[in-house]
Every structure is written in structure tokens, then in C-alpha cells.
C-alpha atoms as a PDB file:
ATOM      1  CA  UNK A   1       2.495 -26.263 -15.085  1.00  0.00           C
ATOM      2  CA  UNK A   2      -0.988 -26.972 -14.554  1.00  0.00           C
ATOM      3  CA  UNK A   3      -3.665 -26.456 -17.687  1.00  0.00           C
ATOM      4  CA  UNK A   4      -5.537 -22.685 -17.199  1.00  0.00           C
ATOM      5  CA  UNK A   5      -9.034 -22.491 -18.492  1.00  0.00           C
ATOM      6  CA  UNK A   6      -8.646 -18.545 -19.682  1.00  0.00           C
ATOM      7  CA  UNK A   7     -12.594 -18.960 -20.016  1.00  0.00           C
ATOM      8  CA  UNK A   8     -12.937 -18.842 -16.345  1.00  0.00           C
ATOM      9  CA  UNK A   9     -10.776 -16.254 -15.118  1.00  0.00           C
ATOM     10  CA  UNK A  10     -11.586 -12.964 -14.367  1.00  0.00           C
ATOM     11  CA  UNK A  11      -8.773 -10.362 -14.779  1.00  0.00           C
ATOM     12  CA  UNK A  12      -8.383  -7.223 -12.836  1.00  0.00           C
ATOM     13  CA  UNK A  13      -6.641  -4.676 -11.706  1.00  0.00           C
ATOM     14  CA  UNK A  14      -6.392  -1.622  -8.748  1.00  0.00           C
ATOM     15  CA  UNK A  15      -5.407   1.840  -8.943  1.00  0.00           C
ATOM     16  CA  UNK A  16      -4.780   3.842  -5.767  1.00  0.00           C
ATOM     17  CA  UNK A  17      -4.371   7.236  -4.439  1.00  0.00           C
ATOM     18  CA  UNK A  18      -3.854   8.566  -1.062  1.00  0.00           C
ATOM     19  CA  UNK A  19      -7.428   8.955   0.869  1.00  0.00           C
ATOM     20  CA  UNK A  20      -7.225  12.654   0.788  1.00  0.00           C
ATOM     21  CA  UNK A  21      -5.495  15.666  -1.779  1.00  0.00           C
ATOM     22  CA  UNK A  22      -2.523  16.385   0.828  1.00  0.00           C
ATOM     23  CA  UNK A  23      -1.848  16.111   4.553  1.00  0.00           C
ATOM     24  CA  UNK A  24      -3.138  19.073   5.168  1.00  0.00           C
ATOM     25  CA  UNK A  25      -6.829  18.212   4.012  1.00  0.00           C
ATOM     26  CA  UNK A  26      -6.534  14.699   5.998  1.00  0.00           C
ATOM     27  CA  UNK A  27      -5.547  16.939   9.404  1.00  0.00           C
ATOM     28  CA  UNK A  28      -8.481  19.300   8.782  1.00  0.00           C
ATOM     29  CA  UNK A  29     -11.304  16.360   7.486  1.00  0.00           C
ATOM     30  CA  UNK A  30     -10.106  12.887   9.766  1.00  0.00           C
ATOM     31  CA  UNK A  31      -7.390  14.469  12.757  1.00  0.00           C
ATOM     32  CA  UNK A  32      -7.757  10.431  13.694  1.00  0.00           C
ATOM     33  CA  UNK A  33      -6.719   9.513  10.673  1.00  0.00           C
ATOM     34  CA  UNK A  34      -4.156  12.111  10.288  1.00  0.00           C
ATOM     35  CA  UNK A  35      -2.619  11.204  14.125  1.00  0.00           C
ATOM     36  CA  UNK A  36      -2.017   7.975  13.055  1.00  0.00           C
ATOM     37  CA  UNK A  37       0.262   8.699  10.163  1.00  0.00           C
ATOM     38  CA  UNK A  38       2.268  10.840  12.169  1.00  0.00           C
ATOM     39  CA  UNK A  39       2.573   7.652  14.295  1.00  0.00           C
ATOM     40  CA  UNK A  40       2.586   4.732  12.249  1.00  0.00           C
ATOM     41  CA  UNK A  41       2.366   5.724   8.507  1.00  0.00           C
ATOM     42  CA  UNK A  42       4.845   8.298   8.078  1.00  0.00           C
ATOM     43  CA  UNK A  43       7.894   6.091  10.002  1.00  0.00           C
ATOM     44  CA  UNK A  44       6.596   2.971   8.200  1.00  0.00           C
ATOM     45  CA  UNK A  45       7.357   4.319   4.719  1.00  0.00           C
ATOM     46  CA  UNK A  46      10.826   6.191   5.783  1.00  0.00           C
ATOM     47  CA  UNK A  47      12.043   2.562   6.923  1.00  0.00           C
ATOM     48  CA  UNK A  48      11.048   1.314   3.391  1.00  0.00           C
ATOM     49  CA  UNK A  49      12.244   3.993   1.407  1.00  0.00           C
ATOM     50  CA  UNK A  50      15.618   5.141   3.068  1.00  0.00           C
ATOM     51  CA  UNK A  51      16.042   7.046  -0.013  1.00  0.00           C
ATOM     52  CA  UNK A  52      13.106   9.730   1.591  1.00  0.00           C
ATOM     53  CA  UNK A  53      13.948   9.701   4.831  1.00  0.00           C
ATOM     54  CA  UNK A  54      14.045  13.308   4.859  1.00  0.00           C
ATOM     55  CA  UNK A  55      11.574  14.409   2.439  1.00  0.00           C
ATOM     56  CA  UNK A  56       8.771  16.028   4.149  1.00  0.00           C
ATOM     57  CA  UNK A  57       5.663  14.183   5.979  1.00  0.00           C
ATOM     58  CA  UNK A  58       3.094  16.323   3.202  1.00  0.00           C
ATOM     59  CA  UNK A  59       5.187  14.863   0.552  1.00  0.00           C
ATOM     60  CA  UNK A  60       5.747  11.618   2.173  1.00  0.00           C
ATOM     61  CA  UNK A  61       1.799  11.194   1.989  1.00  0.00           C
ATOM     62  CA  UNK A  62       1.496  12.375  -1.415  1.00  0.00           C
ATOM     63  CA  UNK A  63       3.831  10.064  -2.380  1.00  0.00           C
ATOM     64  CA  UNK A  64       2.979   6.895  -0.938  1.00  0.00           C
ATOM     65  CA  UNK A  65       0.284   7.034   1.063  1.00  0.00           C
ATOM     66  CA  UNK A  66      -2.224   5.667  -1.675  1.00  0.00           C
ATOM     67  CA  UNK A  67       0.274   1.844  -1.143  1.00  0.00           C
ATOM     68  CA  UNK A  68      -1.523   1.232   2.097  1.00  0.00           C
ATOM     69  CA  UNK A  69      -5.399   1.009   1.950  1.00  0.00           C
ATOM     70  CA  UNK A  70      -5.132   2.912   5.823  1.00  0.00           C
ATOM     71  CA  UNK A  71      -4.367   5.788   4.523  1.00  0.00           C
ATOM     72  CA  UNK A  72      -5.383   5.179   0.833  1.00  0.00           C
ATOM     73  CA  UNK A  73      -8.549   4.815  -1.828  1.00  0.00           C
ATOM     74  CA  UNK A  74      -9.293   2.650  -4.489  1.00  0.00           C
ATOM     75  CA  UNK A  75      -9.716   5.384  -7.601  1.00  0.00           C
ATOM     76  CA  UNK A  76     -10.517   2.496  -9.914  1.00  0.00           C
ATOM     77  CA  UNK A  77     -10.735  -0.911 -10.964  1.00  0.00           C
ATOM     78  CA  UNK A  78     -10.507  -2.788 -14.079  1.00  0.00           C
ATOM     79  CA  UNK A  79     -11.836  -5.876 -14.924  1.00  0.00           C
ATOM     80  CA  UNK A  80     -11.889  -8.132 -18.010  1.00  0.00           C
ATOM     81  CA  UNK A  81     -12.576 -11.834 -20.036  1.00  0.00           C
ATOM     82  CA  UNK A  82     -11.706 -13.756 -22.371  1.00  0.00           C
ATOM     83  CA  UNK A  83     -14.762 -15.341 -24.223  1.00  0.00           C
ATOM     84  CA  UNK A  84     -14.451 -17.690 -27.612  1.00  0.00           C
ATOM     85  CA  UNK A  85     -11.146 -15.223 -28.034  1.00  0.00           C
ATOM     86  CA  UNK A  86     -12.726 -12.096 -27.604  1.00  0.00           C
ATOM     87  CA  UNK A  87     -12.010  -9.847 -24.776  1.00  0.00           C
ATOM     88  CA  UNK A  88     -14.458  -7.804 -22.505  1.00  0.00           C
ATOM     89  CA  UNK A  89     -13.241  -4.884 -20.198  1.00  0.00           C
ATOM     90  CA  UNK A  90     -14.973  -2.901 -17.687  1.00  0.00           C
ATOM     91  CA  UNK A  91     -13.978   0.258 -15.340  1.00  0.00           C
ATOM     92  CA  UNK A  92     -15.519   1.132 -12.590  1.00  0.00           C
ATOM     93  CA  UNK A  93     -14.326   4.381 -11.976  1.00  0.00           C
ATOM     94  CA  UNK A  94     -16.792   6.689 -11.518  1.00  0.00           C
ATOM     95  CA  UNK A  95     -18.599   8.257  -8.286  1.00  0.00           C
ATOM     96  CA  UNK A  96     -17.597   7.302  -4.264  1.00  0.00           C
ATOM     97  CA  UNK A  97     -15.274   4.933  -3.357  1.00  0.00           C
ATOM     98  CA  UNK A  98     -17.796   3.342  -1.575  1.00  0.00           C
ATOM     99  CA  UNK A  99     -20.364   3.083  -5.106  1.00  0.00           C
ATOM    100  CA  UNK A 100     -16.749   1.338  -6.683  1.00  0.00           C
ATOM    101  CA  UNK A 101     -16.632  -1.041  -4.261  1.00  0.00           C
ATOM    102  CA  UNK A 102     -19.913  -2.307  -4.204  1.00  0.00           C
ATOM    103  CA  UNK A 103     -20.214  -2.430  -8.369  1.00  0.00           C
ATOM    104  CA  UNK A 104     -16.669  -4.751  -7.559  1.00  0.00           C
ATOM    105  CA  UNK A 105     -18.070  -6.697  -5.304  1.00  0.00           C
ATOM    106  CA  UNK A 106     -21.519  -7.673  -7.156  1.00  0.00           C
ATOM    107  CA  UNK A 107     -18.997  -8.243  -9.958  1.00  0.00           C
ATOM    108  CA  UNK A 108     -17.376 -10.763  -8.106  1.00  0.00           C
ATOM    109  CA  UNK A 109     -20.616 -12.332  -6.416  1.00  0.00           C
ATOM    110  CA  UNK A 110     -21.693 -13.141 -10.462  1.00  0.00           C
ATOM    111  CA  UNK A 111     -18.661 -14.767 -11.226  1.00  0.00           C
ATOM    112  CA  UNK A 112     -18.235 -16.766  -7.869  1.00  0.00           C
ATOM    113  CA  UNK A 113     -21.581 -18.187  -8.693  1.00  0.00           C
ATOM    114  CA  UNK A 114     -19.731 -18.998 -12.483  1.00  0.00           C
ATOM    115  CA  UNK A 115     -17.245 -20.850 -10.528  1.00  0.00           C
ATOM    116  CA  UNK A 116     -14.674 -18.448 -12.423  1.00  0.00           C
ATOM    117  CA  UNK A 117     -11.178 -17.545 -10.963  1.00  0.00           C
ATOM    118  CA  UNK A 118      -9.280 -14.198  -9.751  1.00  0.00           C
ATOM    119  CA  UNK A 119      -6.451 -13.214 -12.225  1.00  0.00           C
ATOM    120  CA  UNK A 120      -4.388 -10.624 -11.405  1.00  0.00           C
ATOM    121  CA  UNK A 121      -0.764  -8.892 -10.616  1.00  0.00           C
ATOM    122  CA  UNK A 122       0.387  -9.422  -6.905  1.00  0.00           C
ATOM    123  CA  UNK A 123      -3.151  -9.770  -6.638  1.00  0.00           C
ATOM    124  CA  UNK A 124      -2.759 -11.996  -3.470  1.00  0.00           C
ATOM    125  CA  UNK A 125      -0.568  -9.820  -1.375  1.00  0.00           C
ATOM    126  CA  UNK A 126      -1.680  -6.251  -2.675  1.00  0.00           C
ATOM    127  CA  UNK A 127      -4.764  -6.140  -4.965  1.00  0.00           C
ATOM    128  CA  UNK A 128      -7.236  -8.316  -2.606  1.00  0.00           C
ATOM    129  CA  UNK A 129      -6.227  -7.635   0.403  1.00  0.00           C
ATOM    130  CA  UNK A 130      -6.432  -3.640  -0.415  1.00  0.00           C
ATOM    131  CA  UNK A 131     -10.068  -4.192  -1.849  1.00  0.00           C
ATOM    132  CA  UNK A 132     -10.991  -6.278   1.395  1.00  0.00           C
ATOM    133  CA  UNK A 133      -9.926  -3.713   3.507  1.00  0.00           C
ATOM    134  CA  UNK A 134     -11.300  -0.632   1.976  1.00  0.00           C
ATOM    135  CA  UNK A 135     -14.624  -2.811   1.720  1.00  0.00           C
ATOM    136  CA  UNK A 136     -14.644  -3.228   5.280  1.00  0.00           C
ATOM    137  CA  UNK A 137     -13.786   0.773   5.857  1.00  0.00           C
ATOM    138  CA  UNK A 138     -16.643   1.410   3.048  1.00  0.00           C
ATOM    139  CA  UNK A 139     -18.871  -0.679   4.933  1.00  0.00           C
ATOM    140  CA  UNK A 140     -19.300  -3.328   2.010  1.00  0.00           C
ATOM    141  CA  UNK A 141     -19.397  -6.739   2.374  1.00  0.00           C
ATOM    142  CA  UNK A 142     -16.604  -8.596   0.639  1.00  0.00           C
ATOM    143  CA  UNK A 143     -17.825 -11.005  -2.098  1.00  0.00           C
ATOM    144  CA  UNK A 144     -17.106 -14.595  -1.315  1.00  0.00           C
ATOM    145  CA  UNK A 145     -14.864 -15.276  -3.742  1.00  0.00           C
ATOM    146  CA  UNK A 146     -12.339 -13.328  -1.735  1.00  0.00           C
ATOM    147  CA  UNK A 147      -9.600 -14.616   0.586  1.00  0.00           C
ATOM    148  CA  UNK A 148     -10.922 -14.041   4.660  1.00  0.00           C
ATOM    149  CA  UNK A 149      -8.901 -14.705   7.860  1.00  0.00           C
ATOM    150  CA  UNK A 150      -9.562 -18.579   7.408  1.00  0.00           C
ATOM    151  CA  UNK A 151      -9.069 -19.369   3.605  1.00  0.00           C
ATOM    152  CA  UNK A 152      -6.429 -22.113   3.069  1.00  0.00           C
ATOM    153  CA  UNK A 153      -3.715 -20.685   0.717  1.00  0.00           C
ATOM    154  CA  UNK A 154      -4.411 -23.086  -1.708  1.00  0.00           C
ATOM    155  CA  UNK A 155      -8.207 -22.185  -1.367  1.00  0.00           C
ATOM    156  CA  UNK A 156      -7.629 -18.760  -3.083  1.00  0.00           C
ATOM    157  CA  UNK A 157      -9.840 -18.684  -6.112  1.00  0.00           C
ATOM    158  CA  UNK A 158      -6.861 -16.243  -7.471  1.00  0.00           C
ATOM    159  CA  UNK A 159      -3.742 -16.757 -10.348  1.00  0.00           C
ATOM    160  CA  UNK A 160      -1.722 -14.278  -9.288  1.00  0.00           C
ATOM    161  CA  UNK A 161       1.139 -13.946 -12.415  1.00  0.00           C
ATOM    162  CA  UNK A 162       3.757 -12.823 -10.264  1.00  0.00           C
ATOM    163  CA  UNK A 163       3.792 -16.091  -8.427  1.00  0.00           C
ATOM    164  CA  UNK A 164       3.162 -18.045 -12.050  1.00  0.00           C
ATOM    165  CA  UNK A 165       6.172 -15.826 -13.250  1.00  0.00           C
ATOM    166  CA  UNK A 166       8.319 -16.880  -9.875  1.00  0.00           C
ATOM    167  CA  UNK A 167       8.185 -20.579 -10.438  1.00  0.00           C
ATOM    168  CA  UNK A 168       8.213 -20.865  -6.183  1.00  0.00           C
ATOM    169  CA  UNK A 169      10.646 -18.476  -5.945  1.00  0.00           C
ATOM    170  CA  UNK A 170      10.321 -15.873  -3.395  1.00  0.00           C
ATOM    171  CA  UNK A 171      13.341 -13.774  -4.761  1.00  0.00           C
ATOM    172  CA  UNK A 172      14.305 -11.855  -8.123  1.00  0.00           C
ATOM    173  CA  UNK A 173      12.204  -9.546 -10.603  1.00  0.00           C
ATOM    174  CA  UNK A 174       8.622  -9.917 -11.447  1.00  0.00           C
ATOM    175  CA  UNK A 175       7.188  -6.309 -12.178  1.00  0.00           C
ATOM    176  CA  UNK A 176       4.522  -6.515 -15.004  1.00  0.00           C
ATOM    177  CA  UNK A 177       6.474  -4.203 -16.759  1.00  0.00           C
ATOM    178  CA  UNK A 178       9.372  -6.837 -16.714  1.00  0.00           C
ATOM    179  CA  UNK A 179       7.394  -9.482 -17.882  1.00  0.00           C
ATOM    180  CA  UNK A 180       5.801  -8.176 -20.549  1.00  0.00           C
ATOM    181  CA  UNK A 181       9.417  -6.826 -21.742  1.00  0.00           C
ATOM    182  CA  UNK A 182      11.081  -9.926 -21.937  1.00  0.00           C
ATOM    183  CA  UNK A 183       8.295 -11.963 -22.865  1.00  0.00           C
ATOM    184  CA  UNK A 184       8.136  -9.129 -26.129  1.00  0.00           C
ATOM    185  CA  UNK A 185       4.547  -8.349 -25.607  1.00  0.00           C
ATOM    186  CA  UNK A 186       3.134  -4.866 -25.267  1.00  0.00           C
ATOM    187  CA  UNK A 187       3.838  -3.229 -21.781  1.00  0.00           C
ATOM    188  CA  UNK A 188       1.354  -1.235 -19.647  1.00  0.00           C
ATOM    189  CA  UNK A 189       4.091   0.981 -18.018  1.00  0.00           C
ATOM    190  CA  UNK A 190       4.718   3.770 -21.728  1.00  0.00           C
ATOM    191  CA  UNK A 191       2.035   6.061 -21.006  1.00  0.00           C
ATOM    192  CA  UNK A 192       1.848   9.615 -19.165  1.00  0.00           C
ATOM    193  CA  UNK A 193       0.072   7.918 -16.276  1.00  0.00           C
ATOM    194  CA  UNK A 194       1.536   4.956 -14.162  1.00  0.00           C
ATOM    195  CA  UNK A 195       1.548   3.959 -10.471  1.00  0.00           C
ATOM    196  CA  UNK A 196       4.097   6.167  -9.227  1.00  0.00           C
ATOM    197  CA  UNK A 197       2.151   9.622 -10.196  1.00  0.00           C
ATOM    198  CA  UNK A 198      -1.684   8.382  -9.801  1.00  0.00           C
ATOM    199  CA  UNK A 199      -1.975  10.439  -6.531  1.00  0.00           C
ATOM    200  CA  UNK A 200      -1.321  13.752  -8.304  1.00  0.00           C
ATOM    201  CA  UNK A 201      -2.882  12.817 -11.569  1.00  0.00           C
ATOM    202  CA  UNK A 202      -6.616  11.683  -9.699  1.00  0.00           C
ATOM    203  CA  UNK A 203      -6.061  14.976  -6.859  1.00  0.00           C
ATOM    204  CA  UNK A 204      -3.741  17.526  -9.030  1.00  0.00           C
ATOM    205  CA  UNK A 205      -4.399  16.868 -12.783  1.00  0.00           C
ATOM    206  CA  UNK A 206      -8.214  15.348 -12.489  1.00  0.00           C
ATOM    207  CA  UNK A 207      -7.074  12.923 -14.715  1.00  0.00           C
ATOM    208  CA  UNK A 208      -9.383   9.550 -14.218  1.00  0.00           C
ATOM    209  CA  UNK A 209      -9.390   9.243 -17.829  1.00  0.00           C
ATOM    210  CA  UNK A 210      -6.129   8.391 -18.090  1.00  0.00           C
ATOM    211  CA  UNK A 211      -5.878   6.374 -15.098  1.00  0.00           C
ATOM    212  CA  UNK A 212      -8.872   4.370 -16.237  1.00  0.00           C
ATOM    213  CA  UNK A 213      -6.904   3.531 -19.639  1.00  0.00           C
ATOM    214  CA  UNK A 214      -3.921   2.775 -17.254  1.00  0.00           C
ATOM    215  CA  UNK A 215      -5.581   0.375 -15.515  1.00  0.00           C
ATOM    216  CA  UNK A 216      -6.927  -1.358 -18.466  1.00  0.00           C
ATOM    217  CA  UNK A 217      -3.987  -1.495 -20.316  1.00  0.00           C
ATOM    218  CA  UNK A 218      -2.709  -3.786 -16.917  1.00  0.00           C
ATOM    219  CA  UNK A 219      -5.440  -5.937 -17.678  1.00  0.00           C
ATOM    220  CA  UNK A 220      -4.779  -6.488 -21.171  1.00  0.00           C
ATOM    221  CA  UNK A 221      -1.512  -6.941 -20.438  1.00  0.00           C
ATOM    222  CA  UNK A 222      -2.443  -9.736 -17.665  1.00  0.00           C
ATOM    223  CA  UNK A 223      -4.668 -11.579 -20.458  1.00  0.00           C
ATOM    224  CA  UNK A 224      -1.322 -11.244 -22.894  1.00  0.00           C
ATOM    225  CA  UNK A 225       0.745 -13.639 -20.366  1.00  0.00           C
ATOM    226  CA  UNK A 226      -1.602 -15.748 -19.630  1.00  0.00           C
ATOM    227  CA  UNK A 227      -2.343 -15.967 -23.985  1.00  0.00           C
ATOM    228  CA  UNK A 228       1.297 -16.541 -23.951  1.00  0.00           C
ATOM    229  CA  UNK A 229       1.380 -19.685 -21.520  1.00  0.00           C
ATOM    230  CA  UNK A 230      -1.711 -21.038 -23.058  1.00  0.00           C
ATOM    231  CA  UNK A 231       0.065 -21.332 -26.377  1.00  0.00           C
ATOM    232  CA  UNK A 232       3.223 -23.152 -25.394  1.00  0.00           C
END
């Protein structure tokens, strides 16, 4: 395993929630939007959750809609470094989507210029690609640092601890949760907020708070495993 510098990493994590309260506020404020889950979003997630198939389209959306950045929002993001041992965490939480994104993405522009790293969970096949997308929605320009159409995959200025976890596997477990369990650090996942309720908690419960502490426990919990390699 190659050496990681945990000085020049910077870990971070996404929360989601659908892009509106319930399907009937995305009919009534985006009917283009809206058309397009009947078509597309709606089937997509019965074929990958058989165990909804007949639950109904509102609560389809509620439930998953906030997985795909179509027809989701980024609520918040967490970000954090290790320095000398000490560790610094930010949230950016707070106002539009759009004001979240760009605070993210002039994050990421200073710590390009650092030459720093991405560090994240499933970062390369969720996290990223969600911010890119919503960034080009949001009409922000995605910082460099990011993967585009034409980045090599070993170009990726990203660790991504899933794939660290995997060893070049593409099969078995690797849910942060998981990790952190058998690895007998402190897990992310015991609160009253996690991913599967952070539509209804941001919409239902106005609870940002909580999500925000959420997402920074992930982050913590990201600089735990990579404390953990570093010390073998």
C-alpha cells in the first residue's frame, strides 16, 4: 500500500435530500422536472429497489429521490484536515444550494492550488460526481481539482476509502458503517439522523443541525481510517 501524506488530504462528505418537500410541490414548482420522474426517475428506483415496487410515486420521491442529483440537492457538506495532529472541520450548510456550492468549490480551488488530495467515502462514484452535477444545474463552475469527462482514472486527485477498503475488489461490503465496526473505531451511523431519513429530517423536521453533525461525524470517521492505516 502506497505511503498517504494525511497532511494533504482534504476530507469531505455530502448530504442529500430530494430537490423539493414532496411530489406534489415538484409538479406545482418544475412540471419538467416532475414529467421526467414519472418517466425516468420513478421506474429507475422500482428496478433497484424491488422491495418498493409498489409503494407510491410521492413516497417513492421522498424516499430516494435525494440519491440522484436530477432530482436531488446537496443540503450540506463537510469538510476537514489534519494539521501537526490536529483536526479542522467546516460545514457549509447554510443558505441556497447554489451559495453551498460555490463556498465548496472556492474550498477546493485553495486546496488544488496546495496540491492537496480529495478524501472521501464512494467519493468517486457518488460524492463528486453529485457535486459536479448540481454545480453545473447551480450554474457554478466546478473547481479543477474535480474529475471532468477527460480525467484519466488514475488522474483523480481523490482517496476514495471504499476502494482503499476493497483491495481491487469490485465485490463484498464496504459501508462506512462496516468499516469503522470492524476496524473498532467510533461509527458515524448511532445517531437520530443518518442517510436513509435526511429527506424528512431537512423538509419535515427542519433539522440541519443534526444533519450538519451527521455529516461531520462521516468526516471524522474518514480521518479515523485513514489514522488507522497510517499507524500500521
Amino acid at each position: 500500500m502506497s505511503e498517504i501524506n494525511e497532511n494533504k488530504l482534504l476530507f469531505f462528505d455530502i448530504e442529500t435530500a430530494g430537490s423539493y418537500a414532496n411530489i406534489e410541490e415538484l409538479e406545482d414548482k418544475n412540471l419538467t422536472l416532475f414529467n421526467l420522474w414519472v418517466k425516468m426517475g420513478e421506474s429507475y428506483f422500482r428496478r433497484h429497489y424491488p422491495e418498493d415496487e409498489r409503494i407510491p410515486s410521492g413516497e417513492l420521491y421522498k424516499k430516494y429521490a435525494g440519491l440522484l442529483p436530477e432530482f436531488g440537492r446537496v443540503v450540506c457538506v463537510s469538510a476537514g484536515f489534519i494539521n501537526g495532529g490536529e483536526r479542522k472541520i467546516q460545514s457549509f450548510y447554510k443558505g441556497s444550494e447554489m451559495e453551498i456550492l460555490k463556498e465548496v468549490t472556492e474550498l477546493f480551488n485553495k486546496i488544488h492550488k496546495l496540491n492537496f488530495s480529495l478524501c472521501g467515502h464512494n467519493i468517486k462514484t457518488f460524492d463528486l460526481p453529485y457535486l459536479g452535477k448540481r454545480m453545473l444545474i447551480n450554474k457554478v463552475k466546478p473547481s479543477a481539482i474535480m474529475p471532468s469527462h477527460d480525467t484519466k482514472p488514475w488522474e483523480i486527485k481523490a482517496l476514495d476509502t471504499k476502494e482503499l477498503w476493497n483491495f481491487g475488489s469490485y465485490k463484498g461490503l464496504s459501508s462506512l458503517h462496516l468499516i469503522c465496526g470492524v476496524l473498532g473505531l467510533d461509527t458515524p451511523k448511532d445517531g437520530k439522523v443518518d442517510g436513509s431519513n435526511i429527506h424528512k429530517s431537512y423538509y419535515n423536521d427542519n433539522n440541519i443541525g443534526e444533519i450538519k453533525e451527521y455529516c461531520e461525524k462521516d468526516v471524522n470517521a474518514l480521518m479515523d481510517i485513514i489514522s488507522h492505516v497510517k499507524s500500521l
